[in-house]
Protein backbone atom coordinates (compact mmCIF):
# COMPACT_ATOMS: atom_id res chain seq x y z
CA UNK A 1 173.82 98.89 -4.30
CA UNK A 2 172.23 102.30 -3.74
CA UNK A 3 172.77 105.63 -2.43
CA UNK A 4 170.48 107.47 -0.68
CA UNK A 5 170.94 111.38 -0.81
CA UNK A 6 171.48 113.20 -4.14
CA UNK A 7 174.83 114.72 -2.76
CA UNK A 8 176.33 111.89 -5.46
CA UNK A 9 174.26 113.54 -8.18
CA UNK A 10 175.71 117.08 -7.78
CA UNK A 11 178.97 115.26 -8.86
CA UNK A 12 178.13 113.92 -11.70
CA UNK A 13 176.87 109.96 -10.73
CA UNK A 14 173.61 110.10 -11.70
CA UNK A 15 172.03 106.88 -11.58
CA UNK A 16 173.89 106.38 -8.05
CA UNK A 17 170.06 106.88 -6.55
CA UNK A 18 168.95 103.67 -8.73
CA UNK A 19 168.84 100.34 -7.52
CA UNK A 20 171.36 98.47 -10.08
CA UNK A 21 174.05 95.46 -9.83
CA UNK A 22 177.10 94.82 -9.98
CA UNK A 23 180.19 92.14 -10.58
CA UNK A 24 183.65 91.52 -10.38
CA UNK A 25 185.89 88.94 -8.21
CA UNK A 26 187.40 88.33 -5.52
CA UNK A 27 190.93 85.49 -4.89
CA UNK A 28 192.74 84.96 -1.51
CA UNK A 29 194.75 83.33 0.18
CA UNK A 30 194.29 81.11 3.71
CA UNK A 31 197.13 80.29 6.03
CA UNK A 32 196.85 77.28 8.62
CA UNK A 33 198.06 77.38 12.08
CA UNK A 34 199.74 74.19 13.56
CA UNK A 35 195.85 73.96 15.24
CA UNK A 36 193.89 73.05 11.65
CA UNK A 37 190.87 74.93 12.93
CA UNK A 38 192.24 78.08 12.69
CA UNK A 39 193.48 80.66 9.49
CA UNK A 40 194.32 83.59 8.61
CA UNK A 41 193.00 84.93 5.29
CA UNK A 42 193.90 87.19 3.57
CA UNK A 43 191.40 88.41 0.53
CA UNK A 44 191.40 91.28 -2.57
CA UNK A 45 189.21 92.05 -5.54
CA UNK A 46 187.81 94.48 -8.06
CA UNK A 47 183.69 95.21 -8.21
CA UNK A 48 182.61 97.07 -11.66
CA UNK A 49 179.08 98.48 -10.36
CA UNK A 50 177.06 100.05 -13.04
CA UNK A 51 175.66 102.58 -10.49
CA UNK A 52 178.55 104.55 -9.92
CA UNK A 53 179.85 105.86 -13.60
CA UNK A 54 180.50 108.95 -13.96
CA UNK A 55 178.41 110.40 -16.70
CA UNK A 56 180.29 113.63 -17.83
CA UNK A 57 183.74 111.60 -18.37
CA UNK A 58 183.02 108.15 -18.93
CA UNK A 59 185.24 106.65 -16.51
CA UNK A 60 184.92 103.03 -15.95
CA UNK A 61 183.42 102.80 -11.85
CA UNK A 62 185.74 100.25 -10.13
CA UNK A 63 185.59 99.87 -6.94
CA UNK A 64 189.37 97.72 -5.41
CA UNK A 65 188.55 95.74 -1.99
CA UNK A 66 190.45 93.70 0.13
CA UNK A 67 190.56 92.90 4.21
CA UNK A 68 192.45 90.20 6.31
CA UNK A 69 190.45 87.98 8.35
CA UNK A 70 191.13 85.32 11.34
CA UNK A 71 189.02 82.55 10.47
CA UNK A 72 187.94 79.49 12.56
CA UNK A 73 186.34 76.17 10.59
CA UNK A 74 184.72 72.91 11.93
């Protein structure tokens, strides 16, 4: 992950220019149709990215996702 412009910098995330990693999980859930090739999903997580701390406060930089998806397998 990286950010481009040094607007994230005036804030106080300053390595968010640097390349760097990150990790964290992701669980869902899938539910079947009566056709078996078709689901819909539905997903969340957490991603701790080193990039994005904040230096001034220490705050840990979590990022929460999550989406729903209609999926189609073989």
């Amino acid at each position: 992950m990286t950010a481009s412009s040094n607007v994230l910098h005036s804030y106080g995330f300053y390595d968010a220019e640097n390349l760097n990693g990150y990790f964290g999980g992701t669980g869902g859930l899938e539910w079947y149709q009566g056709d078996p090739h078709y689901a819909l999903a539905v997903y969340a997580g957490v991603r701790n990215s080193q990039t994005f701390h904040r230096a001034v406060s220490g705050d840990v930089a979590l990022a929460w996702r999550g989406g729903v998806a209609i999926r189609y397998t073989f």
